[in-house]
N, C-alpha and C. Protein backbone atom coordinates (compact mmCIF):
# COMPACT_ATOMS: atom_id res chain seq x y z
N UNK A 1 0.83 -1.21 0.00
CA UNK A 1 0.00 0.00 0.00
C UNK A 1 0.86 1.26 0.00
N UNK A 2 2.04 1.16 0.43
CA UNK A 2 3.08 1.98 0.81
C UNK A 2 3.38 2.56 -0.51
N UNK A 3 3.82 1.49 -1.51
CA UNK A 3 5.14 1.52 -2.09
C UNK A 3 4.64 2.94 -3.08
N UNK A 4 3.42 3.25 -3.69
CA UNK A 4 2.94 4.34 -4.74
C UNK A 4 3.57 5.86 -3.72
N UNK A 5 2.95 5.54 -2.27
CA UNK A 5 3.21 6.89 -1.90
C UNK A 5 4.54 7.37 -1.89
N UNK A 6 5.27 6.36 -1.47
CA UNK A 6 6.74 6.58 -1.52
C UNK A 6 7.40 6.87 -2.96
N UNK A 7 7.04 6.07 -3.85
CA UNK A 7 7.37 6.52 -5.68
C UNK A 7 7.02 7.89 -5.81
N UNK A 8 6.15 8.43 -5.35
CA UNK A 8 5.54 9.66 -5.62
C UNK A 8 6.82 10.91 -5.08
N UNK A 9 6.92 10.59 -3.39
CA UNK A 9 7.59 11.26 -2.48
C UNK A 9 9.42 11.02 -3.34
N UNK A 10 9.30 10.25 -3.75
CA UNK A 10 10.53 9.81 -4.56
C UNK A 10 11.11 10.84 -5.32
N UNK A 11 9.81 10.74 -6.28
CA UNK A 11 9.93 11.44 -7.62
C UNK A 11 9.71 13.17 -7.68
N UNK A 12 8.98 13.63 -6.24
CA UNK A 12 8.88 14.62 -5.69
C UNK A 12 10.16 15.35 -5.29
N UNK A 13 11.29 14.74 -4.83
CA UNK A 13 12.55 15.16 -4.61
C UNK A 13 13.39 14.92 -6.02
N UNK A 14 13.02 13.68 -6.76
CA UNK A 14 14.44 13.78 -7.55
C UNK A 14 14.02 14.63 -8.96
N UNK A 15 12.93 15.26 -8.83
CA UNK A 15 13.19 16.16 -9.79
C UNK A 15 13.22 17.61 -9.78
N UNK A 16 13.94 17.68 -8.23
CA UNK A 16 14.29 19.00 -7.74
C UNK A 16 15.06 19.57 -8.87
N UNK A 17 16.49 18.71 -8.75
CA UNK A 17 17.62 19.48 -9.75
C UNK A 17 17.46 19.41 -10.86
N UNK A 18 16.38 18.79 -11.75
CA UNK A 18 16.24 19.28 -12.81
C UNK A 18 15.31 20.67 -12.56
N UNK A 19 14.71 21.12 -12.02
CA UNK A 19 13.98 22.59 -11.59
C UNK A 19 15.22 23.43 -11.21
N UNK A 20 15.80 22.77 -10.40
CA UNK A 20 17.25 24.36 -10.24
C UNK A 20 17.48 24.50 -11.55
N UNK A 21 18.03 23.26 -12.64
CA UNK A 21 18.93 23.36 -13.64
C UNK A 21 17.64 24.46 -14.52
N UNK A 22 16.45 24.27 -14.62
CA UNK A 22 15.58 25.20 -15.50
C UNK A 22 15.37 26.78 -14.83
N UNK A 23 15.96 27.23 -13.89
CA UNK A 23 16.05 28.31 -13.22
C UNK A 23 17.72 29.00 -13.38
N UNK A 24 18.63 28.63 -13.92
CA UNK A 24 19.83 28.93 -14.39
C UNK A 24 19.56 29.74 -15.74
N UNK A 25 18.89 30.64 -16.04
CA UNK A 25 18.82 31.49 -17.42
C UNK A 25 20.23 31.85 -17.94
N UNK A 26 20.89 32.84 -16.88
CA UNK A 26 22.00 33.21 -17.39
C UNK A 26 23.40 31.69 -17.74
N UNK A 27 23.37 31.08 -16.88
CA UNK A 27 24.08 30.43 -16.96
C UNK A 27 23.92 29.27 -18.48
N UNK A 28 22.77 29.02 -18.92
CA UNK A 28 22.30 28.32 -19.85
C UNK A 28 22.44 29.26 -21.41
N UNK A 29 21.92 30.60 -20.83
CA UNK A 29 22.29 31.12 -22.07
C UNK A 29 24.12 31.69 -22.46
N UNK A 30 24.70 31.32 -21.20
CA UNK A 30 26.14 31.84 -21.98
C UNK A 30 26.73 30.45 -22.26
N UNK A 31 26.08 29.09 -21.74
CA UNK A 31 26.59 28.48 -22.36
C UNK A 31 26.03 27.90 -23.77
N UNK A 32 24.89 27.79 -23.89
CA UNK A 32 24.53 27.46 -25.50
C UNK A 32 23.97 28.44 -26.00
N UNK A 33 24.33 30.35 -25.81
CA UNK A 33 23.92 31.31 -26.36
C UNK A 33 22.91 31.70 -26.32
N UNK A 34 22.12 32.82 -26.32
CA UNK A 34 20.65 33.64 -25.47
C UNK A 34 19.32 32.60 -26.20
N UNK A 35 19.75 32.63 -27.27
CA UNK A 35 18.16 31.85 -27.98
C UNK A 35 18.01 30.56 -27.46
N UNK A 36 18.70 29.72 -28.01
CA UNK A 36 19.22 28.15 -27.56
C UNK A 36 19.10 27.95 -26.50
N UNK A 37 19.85 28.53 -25.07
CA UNK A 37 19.99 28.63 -23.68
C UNK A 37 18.51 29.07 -23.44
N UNK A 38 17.70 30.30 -23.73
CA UNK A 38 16.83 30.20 -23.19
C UNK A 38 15.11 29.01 -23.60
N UNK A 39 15.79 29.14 -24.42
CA UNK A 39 14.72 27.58 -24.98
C UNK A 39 15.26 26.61 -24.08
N UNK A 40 15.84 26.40 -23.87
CA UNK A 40 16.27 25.34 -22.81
C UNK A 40 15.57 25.08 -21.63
N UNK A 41 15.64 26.06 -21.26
CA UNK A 41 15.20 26.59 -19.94
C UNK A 41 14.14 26.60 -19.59
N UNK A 42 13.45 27.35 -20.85
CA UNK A 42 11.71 27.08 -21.17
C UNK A 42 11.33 25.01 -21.23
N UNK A 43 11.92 24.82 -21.78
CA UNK A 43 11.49 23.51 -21.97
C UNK A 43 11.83 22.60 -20.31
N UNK A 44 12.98 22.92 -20.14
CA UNK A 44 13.35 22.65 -18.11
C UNK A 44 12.22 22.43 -17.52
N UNK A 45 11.84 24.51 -17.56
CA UNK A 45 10.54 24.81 -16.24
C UNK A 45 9.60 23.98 -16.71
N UNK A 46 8.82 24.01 -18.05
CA UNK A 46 7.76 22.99 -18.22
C UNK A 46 7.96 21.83 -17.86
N UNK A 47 8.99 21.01 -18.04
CA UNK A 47 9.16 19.37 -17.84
C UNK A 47 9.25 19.38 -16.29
N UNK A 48 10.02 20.46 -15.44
CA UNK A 48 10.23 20.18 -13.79
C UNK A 48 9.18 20.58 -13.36
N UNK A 49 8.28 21.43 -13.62
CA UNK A 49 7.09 22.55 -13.05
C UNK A 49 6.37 21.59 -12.41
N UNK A 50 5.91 21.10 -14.12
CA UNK A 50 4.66 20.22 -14.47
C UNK A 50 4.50 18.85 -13.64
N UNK A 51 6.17 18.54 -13.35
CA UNK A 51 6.30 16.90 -12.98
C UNK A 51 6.63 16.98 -11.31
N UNK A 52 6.59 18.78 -10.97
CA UNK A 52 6.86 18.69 -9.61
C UNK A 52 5.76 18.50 -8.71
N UNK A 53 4.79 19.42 -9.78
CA UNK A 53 3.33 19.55 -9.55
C UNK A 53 2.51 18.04 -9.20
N UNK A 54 2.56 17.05 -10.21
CA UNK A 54 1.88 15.70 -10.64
C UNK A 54 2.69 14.98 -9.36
N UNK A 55 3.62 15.14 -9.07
CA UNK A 55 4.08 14.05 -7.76
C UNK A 55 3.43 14.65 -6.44
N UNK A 56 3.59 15.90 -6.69
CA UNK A 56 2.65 16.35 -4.94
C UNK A 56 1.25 15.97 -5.28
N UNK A 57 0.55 15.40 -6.31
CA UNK A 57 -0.67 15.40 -6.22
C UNK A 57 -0.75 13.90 -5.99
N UNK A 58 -0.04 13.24 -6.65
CA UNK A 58 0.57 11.84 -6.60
C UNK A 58 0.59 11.37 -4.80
N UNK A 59 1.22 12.42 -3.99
CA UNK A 59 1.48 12.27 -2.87
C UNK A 59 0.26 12.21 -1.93
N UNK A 60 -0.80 12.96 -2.66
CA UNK A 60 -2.19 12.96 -1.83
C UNK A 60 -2.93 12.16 -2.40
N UNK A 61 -2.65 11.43 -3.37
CA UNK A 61 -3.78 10.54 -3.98
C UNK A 61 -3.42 9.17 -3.49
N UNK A 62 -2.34 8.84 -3.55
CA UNK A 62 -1.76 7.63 -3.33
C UNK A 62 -2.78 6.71 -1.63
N UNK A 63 -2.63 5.55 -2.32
CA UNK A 63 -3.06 4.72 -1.41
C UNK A 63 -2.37 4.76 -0.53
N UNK A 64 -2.30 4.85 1.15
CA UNK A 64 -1.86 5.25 2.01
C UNK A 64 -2.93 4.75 3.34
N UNK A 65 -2.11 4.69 4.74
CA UNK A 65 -3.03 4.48 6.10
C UNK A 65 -3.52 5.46 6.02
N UNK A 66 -5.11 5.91 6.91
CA UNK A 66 -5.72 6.55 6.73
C UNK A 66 -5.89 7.48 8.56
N UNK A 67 -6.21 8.10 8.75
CA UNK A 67 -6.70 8.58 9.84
C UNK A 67 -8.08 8.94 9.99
N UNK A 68 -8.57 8.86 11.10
CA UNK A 68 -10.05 9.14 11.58
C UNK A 68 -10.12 10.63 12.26
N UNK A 69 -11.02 11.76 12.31
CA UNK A 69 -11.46 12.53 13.39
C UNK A 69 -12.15 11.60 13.91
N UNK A 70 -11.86 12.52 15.27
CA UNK A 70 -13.15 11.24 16.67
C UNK A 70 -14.35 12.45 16.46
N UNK A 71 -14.90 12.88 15.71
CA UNK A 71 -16.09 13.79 15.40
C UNK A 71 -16.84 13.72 14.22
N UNK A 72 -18.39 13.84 14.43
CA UNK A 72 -19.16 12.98 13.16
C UNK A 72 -18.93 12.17 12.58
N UNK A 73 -18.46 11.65 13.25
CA UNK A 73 -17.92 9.78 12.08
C UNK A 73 -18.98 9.49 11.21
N UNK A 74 -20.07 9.82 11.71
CA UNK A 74 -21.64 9.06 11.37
C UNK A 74 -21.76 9.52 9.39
N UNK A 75 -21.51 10.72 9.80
CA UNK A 75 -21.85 11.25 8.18
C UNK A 75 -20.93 11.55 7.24
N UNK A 76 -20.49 10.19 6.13
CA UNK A 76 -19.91 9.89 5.20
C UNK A 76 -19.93 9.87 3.87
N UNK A 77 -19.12 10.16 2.73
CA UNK A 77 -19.74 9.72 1.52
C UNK A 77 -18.60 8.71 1.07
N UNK A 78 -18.94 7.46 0.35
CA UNK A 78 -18.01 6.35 0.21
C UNK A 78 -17.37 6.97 -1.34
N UNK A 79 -16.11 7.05 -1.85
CA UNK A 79 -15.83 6.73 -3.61
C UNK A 79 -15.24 5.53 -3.68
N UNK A 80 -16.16 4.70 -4.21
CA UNK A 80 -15.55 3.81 -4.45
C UNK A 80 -14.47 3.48 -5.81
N UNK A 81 -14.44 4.29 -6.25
CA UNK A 81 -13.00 4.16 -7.50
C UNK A 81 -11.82 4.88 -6.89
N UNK A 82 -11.92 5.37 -5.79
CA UNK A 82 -10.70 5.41 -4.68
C UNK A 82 -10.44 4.56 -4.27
N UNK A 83 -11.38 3.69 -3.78
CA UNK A 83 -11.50 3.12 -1.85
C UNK A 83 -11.16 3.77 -0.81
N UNK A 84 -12.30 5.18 -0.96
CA UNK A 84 -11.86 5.96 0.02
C UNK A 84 -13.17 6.63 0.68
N UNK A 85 -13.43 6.42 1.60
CA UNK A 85 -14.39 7.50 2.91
C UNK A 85 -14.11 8.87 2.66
N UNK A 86 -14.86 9.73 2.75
CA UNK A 86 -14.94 11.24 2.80
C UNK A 86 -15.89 11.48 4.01
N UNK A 87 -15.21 12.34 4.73
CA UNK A 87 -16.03 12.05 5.98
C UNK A 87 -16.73 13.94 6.28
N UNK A 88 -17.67 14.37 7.07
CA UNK A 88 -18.00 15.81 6.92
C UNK A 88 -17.02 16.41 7.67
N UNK A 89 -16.93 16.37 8.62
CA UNK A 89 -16.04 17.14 9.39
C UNK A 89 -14.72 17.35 8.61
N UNK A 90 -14.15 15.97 8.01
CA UNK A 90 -12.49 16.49 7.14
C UNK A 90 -13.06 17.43 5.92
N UNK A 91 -14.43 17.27 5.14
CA UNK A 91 -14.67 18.53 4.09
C UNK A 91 -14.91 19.92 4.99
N UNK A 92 -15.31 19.83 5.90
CA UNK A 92 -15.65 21.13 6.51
C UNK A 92 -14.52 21.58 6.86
N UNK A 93 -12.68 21.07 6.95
CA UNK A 93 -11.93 21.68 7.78
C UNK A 93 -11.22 22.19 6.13
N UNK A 94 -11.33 20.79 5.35
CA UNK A 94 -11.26 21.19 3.70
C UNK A 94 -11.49 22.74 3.00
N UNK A 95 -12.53 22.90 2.92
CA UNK A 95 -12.82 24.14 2.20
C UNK A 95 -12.72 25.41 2.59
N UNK A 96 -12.25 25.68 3.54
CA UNK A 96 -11.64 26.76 3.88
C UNK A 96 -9.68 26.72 3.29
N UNK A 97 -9.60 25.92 3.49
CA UNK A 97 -8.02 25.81 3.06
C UNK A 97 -7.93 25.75 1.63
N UNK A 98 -8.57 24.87 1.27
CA UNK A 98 -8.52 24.89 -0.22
C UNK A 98 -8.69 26.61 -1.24
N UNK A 99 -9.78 27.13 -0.34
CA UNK A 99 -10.30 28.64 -1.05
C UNK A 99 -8.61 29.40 -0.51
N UNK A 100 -8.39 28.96 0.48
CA UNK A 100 -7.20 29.74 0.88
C UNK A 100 -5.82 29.63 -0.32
N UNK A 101 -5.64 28.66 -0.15
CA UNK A 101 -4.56 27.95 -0.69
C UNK A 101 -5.16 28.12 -2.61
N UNK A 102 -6.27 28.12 -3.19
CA UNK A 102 -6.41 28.36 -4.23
C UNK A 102 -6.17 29.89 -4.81
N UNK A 103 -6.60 30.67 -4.10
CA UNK A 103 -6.64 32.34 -4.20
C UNK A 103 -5.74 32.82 -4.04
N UNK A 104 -4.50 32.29 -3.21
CA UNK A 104 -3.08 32.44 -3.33
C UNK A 104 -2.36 31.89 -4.62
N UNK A 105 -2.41 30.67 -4.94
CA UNK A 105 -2.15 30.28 -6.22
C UNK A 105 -2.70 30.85 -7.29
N UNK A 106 -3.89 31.06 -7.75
CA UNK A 106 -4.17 31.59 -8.52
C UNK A 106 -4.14 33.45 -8.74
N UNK A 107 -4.22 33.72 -7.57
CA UNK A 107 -3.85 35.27 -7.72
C UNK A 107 -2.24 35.37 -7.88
N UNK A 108 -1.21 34.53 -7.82
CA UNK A 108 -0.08 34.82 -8.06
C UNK A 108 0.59 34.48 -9.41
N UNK A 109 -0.31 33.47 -9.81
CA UNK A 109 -0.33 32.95 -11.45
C UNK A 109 -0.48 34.33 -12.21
N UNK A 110 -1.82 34.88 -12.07
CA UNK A 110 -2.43 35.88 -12.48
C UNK A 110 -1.59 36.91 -12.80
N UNK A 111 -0.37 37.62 -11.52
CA UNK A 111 -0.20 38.38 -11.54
C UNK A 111 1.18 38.37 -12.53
N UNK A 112 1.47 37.39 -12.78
CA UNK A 112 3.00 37.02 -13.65
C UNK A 112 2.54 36.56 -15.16
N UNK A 113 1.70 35.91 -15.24
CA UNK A 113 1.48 35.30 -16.39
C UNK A 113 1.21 33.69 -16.40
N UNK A 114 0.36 32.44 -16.96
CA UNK A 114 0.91 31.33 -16.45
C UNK A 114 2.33 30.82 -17.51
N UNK A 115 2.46 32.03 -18.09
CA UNK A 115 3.85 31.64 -18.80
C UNK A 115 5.18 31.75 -18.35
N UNK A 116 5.09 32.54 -16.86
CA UNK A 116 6.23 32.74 -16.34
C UNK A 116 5.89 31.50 -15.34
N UNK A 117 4.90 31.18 -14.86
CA UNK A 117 4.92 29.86 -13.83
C UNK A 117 5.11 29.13 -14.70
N UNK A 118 5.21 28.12 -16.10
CA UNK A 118 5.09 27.58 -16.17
C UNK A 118 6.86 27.71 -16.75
N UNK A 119 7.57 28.30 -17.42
CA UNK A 119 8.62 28.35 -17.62
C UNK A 119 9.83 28.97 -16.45
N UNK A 120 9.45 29.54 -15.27
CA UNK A 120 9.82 29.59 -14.26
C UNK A 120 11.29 30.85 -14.61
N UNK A 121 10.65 31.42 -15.77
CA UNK A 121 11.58 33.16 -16.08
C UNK A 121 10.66 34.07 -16.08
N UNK A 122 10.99 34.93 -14.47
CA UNK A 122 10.26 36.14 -14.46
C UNK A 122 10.90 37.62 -15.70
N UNK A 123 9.87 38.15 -16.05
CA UNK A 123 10.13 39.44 -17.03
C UNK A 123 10.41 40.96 -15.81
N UNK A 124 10.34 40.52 -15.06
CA UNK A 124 10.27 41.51 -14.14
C UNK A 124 9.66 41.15 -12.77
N UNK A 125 10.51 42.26 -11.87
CA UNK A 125 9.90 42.11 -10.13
C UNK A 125 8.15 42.79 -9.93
N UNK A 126 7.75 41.35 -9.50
CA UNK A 126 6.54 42.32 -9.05
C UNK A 126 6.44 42.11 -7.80
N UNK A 127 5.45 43.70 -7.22
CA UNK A 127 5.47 43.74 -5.70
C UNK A 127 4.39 44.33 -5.11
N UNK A 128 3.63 44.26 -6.43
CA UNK A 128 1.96 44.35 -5.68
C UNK A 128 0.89 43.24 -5.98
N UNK A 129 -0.07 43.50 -5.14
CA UNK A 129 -1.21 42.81 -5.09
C UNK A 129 -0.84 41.62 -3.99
N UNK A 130 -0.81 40.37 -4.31
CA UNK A 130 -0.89 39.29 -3.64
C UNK A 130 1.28 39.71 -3.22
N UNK A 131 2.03 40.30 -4.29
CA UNK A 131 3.42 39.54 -4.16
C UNK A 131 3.93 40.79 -2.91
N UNK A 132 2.64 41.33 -2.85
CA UNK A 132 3.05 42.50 -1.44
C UNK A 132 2.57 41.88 0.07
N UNK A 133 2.54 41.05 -0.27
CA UNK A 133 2.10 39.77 1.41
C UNK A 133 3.19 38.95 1.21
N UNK A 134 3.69 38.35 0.13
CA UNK A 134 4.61 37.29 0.67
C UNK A 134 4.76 37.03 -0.64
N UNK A 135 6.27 36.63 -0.90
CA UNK A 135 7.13 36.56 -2.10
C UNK A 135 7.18 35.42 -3.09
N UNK A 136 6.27 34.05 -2.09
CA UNK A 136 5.98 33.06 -3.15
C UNK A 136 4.53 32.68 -3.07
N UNK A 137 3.73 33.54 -3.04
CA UNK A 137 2.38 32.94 -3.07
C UNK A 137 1.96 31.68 -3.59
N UNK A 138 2.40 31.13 -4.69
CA UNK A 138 2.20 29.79 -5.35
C UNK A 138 2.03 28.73 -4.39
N UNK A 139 3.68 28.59 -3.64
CA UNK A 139 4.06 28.12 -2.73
C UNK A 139 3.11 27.96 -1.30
N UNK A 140 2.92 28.89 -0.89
CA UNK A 140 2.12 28.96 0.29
C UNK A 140 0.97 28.29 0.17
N UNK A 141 0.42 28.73 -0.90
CA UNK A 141 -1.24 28.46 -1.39
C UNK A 141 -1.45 26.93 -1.89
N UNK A 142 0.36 26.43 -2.14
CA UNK A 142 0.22 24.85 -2.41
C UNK A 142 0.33 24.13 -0.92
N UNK A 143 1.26 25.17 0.13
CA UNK A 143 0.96 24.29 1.16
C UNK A 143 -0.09 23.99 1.79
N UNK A 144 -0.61 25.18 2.03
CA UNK A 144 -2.06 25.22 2.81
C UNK A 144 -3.36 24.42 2.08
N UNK A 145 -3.07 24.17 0.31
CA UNK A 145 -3.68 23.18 -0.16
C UNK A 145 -3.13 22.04 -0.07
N UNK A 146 -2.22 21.24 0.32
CA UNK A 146 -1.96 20.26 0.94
C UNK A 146 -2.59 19.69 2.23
N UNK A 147 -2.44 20.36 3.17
CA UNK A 147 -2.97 20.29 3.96
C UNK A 147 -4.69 20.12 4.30
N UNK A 148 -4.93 20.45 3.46
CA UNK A 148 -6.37 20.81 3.27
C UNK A 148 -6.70 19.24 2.34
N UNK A 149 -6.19 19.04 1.30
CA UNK A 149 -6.45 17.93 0.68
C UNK A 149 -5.69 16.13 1.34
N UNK A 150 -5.01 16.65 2.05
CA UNK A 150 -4.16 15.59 3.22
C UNK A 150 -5.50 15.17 4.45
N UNK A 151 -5.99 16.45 4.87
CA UNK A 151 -7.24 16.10 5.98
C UNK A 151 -8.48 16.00 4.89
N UNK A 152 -8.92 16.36 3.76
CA UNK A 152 -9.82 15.60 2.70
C UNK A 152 -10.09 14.45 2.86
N UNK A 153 -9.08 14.11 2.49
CA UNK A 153 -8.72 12.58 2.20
C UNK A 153 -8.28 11.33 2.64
N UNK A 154 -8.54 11.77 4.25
CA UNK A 154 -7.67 11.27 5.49
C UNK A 154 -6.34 10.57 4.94
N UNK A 155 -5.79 11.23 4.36
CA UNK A 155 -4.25 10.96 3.92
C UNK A 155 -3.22 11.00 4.65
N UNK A 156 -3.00 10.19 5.94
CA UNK A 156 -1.80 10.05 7.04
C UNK A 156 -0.86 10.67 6.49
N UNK A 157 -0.20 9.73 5.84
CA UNK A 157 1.35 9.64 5.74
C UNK A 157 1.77 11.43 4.55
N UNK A 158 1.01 11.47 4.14
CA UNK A 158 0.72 12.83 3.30
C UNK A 158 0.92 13.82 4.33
N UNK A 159 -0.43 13.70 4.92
CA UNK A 159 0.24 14.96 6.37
C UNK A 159 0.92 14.71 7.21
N UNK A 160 1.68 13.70 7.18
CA UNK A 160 2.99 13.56 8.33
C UNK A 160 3.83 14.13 7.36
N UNK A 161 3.95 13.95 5.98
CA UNK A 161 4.97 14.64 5.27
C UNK A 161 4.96 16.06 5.09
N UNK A 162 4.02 16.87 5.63
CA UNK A 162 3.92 18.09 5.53
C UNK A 162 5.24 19.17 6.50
N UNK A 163 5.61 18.73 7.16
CA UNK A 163 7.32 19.34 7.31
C UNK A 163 7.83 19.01 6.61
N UNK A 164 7.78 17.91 5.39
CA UNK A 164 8.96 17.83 4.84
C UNK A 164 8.89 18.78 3.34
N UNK A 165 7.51 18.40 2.83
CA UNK A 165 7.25 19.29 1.83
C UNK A 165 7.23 20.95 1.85
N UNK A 166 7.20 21.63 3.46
CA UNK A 166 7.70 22.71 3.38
C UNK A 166 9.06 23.15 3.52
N UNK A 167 10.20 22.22 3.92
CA UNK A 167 11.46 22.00 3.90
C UNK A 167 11.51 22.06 2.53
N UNK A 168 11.18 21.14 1.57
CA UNK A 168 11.51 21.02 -0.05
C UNK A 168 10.99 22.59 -1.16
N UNK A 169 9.86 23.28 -0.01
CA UNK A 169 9.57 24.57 -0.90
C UNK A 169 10.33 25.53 -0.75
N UNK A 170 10.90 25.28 0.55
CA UNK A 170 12.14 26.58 1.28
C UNK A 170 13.20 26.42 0.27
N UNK A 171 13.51 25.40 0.33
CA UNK A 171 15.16 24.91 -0.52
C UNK A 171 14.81 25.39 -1.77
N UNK A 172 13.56 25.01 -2.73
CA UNK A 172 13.41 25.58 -4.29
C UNK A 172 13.12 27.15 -4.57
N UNK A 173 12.68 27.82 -2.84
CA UNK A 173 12.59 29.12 -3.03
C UNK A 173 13.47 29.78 -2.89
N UNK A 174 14.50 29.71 -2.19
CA UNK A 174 15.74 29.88 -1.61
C UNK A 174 16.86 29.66 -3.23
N UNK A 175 16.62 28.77 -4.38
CA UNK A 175 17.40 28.48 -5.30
C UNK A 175 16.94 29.52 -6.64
N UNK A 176 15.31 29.79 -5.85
CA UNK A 176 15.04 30.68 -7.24
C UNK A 176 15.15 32.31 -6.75
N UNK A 177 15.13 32.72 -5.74
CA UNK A 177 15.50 33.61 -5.37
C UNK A 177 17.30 34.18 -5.70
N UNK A 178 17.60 32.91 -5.58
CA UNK A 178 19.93 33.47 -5.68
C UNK A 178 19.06 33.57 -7.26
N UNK A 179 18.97 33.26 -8.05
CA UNK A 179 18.85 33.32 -9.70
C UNK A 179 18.24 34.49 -9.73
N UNK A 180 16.88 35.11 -8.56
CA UNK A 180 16.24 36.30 -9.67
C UNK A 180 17.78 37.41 -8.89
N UNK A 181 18.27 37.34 -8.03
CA UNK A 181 19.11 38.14 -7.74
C UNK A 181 20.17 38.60 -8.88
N UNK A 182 20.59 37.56 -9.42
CA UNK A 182 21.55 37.73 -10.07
C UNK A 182 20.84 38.24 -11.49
N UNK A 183 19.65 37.88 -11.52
CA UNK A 183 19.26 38.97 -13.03
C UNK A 183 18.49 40.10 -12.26
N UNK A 184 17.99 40.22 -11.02
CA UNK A 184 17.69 41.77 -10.76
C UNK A 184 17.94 42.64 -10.32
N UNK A 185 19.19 41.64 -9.18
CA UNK A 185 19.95 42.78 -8.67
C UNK A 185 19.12 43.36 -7.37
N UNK A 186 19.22 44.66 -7.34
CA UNK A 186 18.91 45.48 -6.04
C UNK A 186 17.60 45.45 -5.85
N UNK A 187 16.85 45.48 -7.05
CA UNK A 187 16.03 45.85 -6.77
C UNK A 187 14.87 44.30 -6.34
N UNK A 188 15.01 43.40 -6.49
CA UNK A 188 15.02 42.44 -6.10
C UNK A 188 15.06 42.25 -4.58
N UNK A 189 16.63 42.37 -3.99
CA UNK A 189 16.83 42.31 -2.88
C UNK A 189 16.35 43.48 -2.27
N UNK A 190 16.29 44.38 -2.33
CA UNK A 190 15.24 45.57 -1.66
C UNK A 190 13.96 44.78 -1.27
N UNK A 191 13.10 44.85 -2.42
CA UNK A 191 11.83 43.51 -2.14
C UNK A 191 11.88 42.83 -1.15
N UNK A 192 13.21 42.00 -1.12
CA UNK A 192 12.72 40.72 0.13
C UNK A 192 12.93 41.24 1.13
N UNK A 193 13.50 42.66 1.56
CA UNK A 193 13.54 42.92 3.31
C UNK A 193 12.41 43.10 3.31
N UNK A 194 11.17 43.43 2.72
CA UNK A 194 10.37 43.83 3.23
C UNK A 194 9.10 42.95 2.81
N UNK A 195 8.98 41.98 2.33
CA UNK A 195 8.07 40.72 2.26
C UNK A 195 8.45 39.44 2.36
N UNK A 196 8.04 38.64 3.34
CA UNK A 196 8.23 37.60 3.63
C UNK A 196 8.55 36.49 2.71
N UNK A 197 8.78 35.53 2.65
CA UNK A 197 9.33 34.62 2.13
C UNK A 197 8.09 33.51 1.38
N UNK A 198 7.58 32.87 2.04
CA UNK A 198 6.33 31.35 1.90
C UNK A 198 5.08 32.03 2.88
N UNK A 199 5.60 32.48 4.01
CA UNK A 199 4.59 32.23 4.75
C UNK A 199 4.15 34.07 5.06
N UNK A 200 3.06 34.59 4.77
CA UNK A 200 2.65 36.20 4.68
C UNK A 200 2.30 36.06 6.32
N UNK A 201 2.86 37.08 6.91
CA UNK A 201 2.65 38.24 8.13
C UNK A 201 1.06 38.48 7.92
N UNK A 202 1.24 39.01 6.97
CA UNK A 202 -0.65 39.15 7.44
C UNK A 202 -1.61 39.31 5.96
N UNK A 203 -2.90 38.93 5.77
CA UNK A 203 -3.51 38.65 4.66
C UNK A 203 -4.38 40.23 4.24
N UNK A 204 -3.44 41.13 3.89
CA UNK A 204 -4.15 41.73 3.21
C UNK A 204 -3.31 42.29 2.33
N UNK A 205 -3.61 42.30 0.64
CA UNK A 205 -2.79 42.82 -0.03
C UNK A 205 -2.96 44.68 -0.26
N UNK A 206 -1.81 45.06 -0.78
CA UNK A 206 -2.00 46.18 -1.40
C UNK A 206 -3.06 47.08 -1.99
C-alpha cells in the first residue's frame, strides 16, 4: 500500500535538480547562447514545473493508512473508485483551506502570467497585489492546499509529510531567489527585506 506513496515522495525530490537546472537562465544562455539557452530553460521549467506539480498530487492521492477525526464519524460519503471515505467534518476543515490555498495560487499565477509559472523566467519584479504579502504565493497556497487535501482525504502519511514538503519549498525558493538576484539585482533584494518569504505576516494585499 506503501510503495505508490513513496514513488511519488521519490519522484517529488528527484526532480528537484532538474527545476534548479531550469532556473539557471543566465548560466544556460552563456553556455549554448541567449536563444538556444533560453529555450532550454523554457522547456526545463515545463518538464520540472509540471512533474513537480503531478508528484505532490501523486502524494495525496496515493493509497496510504488513513486517519479518523473522533467527530461525526456518522456522516460519510463512500468513492468507491478510490477506496476511500470522505467524511464531513475532514470537508468542513477542507474548504476553507482549499479557497485559501487556491486564491493564493491563482492570484499569483495571475499576476506574472501562467507563462512565467510555467517556464519559471520572471520578465520583471513584481510587488503588488498578492506579491506585497509574501514573495511566493504559489508556494504557500500549495501548502495550505496540501494540507487541506491531506485532511480531505484522510491521507496520514501525506500529512505527516507536511514538514517535509515545506522543507523542499524553502530549498526551491531559496534556489530561485539566488537566480532572480543575479538577473535583478537590487532591486530584487530591496523587495525581500520587506516581504516575507512562503509564509505572509498578514492577509491583506495592497
Amino acid at each position: 500500500m506503501q510503495f505508490w506513496f513513496f514513488l511519488f515522495l521519490i519522484g517529488f525530490i528527484a526532480i528537484i535538480p532538474l527545476y534548479f537546472l531550469s532556473l539557471e537562465h543566465l548560466k544556460l544562455e552563456e553556455k549554448y547562447g541567449k536563444v538556444i539557452g533560453r529555450r532550454i530553460g523554457e522547456v526545463l521549467g515545463m518538464i520540472s514545473g509540471w512533474g513537480f506539480f503531478l508528484f505532490w498530487f501523486g502524494i495525496w492521492l496515493a493509497p496510504q493508512a488513513r486517519f479518523t477525526i473522533p467527530f461525526l464519524q456518522d456522516f460519510s460519503i463512500q468513492i468507491p473508485i478510490l477506496d476511500l471515505e470522505i467524511y464531513l467534518l475532514n470537508s468542513l476543515i477542507f474548504v476553507p483551506l482549499f479557497i485559501v490555498g487556491a486564491w493564493f495560487g491563482i492570484k499569483g499565477v495571475v499576476q506574472t502570467s501562467l507563462r512565467v509559472a510555467e517556464t519559471h523566467r520572471a520578465e520583471r519584479v513584481v510587488v503588488t497585489g498578492v506579491y506585497s504579502i509574501v514573495r511566493h504565493p504559489q508556494y504557500f497556497g500549495g501548502v495550505i492546499a496540501h494540507i487541506g487535501f491531506s485532511v480531505f482525504l484522510s491521507a496520514l502519511y501525506s500529512l505527516l509529510a507536511t514538514p517535509f514538503v515545506i522543507a523542499v519549498i524553502y530549498v526551491v525558493s531559496r534556489k530561485e531567489e539566488s537566480e532572480l538576484i543575479r538577473e535583478f539585482g537590487e532591486e530584487y533584494a530591496n523587495y525581500k527585506k520587506g516581504v516575507p518569504m512562503v509564509f505572509p505576516k498578514m492577509l491583506r494585499a495592497k
